[in-house]
C-alpha atoms as a PDB file:
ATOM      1  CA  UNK A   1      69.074  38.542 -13.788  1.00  0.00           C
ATOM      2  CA  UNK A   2      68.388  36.271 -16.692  1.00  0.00           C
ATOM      3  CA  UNK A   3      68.297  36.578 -20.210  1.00  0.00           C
ATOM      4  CA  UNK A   4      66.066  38.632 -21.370  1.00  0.00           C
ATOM      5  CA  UNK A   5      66.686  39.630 -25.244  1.00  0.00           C
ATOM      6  CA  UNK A   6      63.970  37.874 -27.367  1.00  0.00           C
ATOM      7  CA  UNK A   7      65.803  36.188 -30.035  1.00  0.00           C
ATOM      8  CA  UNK A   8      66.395  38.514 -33.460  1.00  0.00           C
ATOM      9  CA  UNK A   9      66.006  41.545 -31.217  1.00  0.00           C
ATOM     10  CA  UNK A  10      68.297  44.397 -32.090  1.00  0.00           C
ATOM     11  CA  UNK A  11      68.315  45.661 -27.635  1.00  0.00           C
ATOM     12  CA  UNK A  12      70.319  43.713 -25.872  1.00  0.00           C
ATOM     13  CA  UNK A  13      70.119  42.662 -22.134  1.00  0.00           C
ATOM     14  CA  UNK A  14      72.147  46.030 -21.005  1.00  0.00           C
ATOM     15  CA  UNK A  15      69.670  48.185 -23.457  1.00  0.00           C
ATOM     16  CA  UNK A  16      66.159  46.405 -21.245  1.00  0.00           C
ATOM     17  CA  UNK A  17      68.120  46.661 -17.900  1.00  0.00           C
ATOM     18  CA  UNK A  18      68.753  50.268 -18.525  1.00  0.00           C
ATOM     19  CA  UNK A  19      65.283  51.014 -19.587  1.00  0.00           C
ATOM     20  CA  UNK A  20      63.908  49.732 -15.965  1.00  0.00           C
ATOM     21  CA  UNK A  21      66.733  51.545 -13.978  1.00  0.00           C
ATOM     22  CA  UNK A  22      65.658  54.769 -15.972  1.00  0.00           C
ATOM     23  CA  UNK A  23      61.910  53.845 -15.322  1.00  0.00           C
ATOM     24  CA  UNK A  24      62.330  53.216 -11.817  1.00  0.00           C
ATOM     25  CA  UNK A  25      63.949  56.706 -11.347  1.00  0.00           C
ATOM     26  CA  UNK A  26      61.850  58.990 -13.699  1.00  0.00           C
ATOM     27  CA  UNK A  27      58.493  56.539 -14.011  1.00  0.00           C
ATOM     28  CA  UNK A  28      57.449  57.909 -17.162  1.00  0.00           C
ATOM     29  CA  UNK A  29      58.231  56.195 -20.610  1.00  0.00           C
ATOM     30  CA  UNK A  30      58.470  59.668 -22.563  1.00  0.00           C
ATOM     31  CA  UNK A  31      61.884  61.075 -20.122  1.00  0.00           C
ATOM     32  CA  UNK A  32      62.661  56.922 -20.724  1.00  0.00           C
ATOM     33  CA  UNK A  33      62.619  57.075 -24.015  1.00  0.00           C
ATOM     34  CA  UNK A  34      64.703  60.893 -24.616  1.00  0.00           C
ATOM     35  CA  UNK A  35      66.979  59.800 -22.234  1.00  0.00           C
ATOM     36  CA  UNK A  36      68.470  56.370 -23.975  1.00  0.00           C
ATOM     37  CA  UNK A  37      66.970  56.765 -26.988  1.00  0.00           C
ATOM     38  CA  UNK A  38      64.429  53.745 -27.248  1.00  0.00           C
ATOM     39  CA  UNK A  39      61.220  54.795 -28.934  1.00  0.00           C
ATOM     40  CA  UNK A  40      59.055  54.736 -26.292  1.00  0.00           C
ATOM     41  CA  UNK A  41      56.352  52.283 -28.379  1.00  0.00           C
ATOM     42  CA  UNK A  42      59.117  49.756 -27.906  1.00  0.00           C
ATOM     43  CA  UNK A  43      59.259  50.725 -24.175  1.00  0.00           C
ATOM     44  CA  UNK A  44      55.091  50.741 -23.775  1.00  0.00           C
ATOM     45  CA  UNK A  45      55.829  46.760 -25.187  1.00  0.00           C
ATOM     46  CA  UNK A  46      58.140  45.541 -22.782  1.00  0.00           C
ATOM     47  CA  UNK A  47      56.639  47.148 -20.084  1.00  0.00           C
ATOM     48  CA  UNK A  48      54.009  44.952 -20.508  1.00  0.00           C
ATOM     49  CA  UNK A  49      56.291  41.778 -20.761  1.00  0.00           C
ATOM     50  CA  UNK A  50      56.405  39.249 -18.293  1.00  0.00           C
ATOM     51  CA  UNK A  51      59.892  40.427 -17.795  1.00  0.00           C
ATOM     52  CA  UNK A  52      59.623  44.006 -16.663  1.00  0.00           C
ATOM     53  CA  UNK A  53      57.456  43.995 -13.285  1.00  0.00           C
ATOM     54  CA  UNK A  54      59.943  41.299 -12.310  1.00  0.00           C
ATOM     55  CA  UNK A  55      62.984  43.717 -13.099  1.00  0.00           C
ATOM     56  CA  UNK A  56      61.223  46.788 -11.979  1.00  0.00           C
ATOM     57  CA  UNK A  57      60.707  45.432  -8.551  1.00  0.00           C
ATOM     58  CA  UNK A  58      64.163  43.926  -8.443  1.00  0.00           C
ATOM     59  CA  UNK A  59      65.739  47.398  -9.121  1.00  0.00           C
ATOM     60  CA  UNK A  60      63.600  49.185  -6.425  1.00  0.00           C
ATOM     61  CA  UNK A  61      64.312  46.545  -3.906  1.00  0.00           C
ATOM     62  CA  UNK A  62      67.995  47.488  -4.517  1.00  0.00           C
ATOM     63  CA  UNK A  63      67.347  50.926  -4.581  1.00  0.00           C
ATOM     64  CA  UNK A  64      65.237  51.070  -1.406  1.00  0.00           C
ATOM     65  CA  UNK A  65      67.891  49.138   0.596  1.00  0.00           C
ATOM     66  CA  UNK A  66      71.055  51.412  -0.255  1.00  0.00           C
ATOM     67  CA  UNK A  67      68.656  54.288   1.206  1.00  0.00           C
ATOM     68  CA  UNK A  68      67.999  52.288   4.572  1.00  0.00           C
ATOM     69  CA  UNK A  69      71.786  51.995   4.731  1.00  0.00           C
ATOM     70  CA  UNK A  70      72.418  55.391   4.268  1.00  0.00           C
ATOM     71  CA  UNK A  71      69.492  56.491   6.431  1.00  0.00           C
ATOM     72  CA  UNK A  72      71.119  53.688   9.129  1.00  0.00           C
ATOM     73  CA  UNK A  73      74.514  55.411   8.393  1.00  0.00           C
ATOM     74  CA  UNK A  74      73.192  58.794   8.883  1.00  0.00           C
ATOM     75  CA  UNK A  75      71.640  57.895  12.194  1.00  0.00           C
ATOM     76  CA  UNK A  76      74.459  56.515  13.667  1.00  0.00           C
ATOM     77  CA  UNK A  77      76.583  59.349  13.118  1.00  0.00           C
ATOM     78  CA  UNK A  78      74.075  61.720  13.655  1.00  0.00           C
ATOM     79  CA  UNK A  79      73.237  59.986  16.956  1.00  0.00           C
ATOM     80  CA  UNK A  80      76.932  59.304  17.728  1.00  0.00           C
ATOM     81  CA  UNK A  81      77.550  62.888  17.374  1.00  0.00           C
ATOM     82  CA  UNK A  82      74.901  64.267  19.740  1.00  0.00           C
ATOM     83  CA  UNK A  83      75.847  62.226  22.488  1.00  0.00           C
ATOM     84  CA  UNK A  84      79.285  63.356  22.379  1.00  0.00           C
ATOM     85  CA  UNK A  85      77.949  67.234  22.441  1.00  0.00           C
ATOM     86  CA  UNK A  86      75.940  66.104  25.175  1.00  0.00           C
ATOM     87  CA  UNK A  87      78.984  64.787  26.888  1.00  0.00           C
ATOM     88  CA  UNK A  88      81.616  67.014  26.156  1.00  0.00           C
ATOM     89  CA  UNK A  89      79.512  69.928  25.231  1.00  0.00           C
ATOM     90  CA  UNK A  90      78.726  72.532  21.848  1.00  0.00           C
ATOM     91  CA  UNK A  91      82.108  73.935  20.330  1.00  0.00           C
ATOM     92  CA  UNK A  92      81.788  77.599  20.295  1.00  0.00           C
ATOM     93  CA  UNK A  93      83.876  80.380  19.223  1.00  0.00           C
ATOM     94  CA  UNK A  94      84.773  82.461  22.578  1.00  0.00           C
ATOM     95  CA  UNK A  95      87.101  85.429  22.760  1.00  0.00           C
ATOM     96  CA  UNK A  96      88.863  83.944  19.456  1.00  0.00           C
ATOM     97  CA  UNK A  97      89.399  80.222  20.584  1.00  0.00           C
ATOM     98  CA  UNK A  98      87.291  77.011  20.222  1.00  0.00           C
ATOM     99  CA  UNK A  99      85.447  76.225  24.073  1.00  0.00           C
ATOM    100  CA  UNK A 100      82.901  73.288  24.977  1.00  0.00           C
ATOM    101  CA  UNK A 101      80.166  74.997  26.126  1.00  0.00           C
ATOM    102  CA  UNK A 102      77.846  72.814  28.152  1.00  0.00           C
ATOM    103  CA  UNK A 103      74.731  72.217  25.630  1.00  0.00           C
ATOM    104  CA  UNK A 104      71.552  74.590  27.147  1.00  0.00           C
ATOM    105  CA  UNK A 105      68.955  72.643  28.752  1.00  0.00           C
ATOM    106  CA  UNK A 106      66.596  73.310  26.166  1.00  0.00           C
ATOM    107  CA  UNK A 107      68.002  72.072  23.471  1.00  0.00           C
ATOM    108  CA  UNK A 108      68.310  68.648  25.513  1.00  0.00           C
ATOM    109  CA  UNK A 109      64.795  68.753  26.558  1.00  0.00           C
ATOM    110  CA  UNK A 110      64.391  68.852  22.487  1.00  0.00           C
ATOM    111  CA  UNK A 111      66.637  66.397  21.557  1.00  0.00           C
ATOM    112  CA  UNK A 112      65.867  63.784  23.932  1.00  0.00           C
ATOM    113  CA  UNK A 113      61.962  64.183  23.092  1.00  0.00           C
ATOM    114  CA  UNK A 114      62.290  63.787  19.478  1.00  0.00           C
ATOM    115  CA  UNK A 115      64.837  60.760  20.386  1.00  0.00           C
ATOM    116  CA  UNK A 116      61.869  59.390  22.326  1.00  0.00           C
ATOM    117  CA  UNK A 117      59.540  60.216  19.707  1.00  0.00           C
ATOM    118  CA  UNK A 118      61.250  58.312  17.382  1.00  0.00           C
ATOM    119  CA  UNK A 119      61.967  55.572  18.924  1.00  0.00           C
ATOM    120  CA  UNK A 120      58.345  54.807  20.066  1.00  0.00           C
ATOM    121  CA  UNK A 121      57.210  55.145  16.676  1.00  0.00           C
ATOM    122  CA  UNK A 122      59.722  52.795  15.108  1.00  0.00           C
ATOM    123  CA  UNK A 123      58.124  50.257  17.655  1.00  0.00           C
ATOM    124  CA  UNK A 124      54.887  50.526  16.950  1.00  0.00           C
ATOM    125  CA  UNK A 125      55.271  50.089  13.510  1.00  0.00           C
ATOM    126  CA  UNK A 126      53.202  46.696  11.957  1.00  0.00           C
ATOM    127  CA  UNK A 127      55.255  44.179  10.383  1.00  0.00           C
ATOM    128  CA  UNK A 128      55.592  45.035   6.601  1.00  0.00           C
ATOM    129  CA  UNK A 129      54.018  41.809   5.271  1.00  0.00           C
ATOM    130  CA  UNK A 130      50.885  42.642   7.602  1.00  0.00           C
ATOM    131  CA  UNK A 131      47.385  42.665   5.557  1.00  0.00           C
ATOM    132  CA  UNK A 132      45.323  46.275   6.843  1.00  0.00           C
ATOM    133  CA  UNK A 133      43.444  43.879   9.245  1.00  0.00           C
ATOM    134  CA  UNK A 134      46.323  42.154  10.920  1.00  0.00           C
ATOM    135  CA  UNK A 135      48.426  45.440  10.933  1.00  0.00           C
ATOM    136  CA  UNK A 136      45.388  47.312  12.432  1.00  0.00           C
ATOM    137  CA  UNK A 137      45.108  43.887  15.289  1.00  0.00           C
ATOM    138  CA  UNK A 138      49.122  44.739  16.031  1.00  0.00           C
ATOM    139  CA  UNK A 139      48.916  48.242  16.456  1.00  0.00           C
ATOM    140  CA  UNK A 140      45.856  47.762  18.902  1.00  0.00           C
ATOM    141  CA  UNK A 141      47.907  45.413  20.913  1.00  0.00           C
ATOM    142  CA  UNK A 142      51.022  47.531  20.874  1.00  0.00           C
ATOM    143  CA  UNK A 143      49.378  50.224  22.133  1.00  0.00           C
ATOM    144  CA  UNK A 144      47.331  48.355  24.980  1.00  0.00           C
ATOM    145  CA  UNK A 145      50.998  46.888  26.075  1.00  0.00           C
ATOM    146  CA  UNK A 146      52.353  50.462  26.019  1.00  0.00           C
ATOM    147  CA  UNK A 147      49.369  52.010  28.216  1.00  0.00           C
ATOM    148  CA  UNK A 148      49.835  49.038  30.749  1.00  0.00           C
ATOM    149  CA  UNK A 149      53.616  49.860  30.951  1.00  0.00           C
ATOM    150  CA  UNK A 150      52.620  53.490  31.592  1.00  0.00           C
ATOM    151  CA  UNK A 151      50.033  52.215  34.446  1.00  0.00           C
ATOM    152  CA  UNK A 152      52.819  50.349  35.664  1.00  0.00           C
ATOM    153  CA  UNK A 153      54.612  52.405  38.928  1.00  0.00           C
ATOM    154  CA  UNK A 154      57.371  51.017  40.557  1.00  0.00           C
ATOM    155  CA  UNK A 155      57.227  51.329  44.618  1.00  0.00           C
ATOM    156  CA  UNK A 156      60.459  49.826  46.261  1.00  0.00           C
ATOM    157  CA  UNK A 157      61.364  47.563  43.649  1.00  0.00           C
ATOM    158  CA  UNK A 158      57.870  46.168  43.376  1.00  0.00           C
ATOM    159  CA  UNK A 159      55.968  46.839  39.608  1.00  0.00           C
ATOM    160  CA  UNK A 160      52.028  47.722  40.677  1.00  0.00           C
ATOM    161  CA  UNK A 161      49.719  48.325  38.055  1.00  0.00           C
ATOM    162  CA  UNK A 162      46.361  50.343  38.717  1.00  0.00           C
ATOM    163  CA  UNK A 163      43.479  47.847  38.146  1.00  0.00           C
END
């Protein structure tokens, strides 16, 4: 981040950068203002500076990327521990001592269908720079490449499709 006090200003850099972290969380300039004491005129102003959207976007992007690696955290613990409890079974509390109980089919049945869910939608998703158009155009081909797979049958190691 640059300079961005305007000379004779009495905020400094630290004062503006606050401002847009407290923006970005709260998005109103009145809980702004209360919270580190900036009038919120003087906030309305530099909101409108060249400055802010830059700033603003800058602390979102950061923002947004420490919750996909928390999310990515979260799933690979989440996901590491459900295999193991499909492995090695459920801990449960049996005459007074820990046992693996084997996990019930139902709950697999779940588990693996949301699993599947999930991972079907992440790859139909449209690239994230697509325009409505070209996003629309992907999703149309993702799903004609995921109904031919399901035509697809394998018979003896031979992939047939029904035309």
């Amino acid at each position: 981040m640059g300079d961005l006090v305007e000379s004779g200003s009495k905020y400094t850099d630290e004062d503006r950068r606050r401002a847009v972290v407290e923006y970005a969380v709260h998005g109103v300039m009145s809980k702004v203002a209360k919270v580190i004491g900036i009038p919120e005129t003087t906030l309305s102003t530099w909101k409108r500076s060249d400055w802010w959207v830059g700033q603003v976007a800058e602390v979102r992007t950061q923002t947004e990327e420490v919750i996909l690696a928390n999310n990515l955290k979260i799933a690979v613990r989440s996901g590491e521990e459900i295999i193991d409890r499909i492995d090695n079974g459920d801990t449960q509390i049996v005459q007074g001592k820990k046992v693996k109980v084997p996990v019930k089919a139902r709950d697999l049945a779940i588990v693996g269908g949301i699993s599947q869910d999930k991972y079907f939608g992440v790859q139909i998703q449209p690239p994230a720079n697509a325009g409505t158009k070209d996003a629309i155009k992907g999703l149309v081909k993702m799903f004609e490449d995921l109904a031919d797979r399901h035509n697809a049958r394998t018979i003896e190691g031979e992939v047939v499709t029904d035309d």
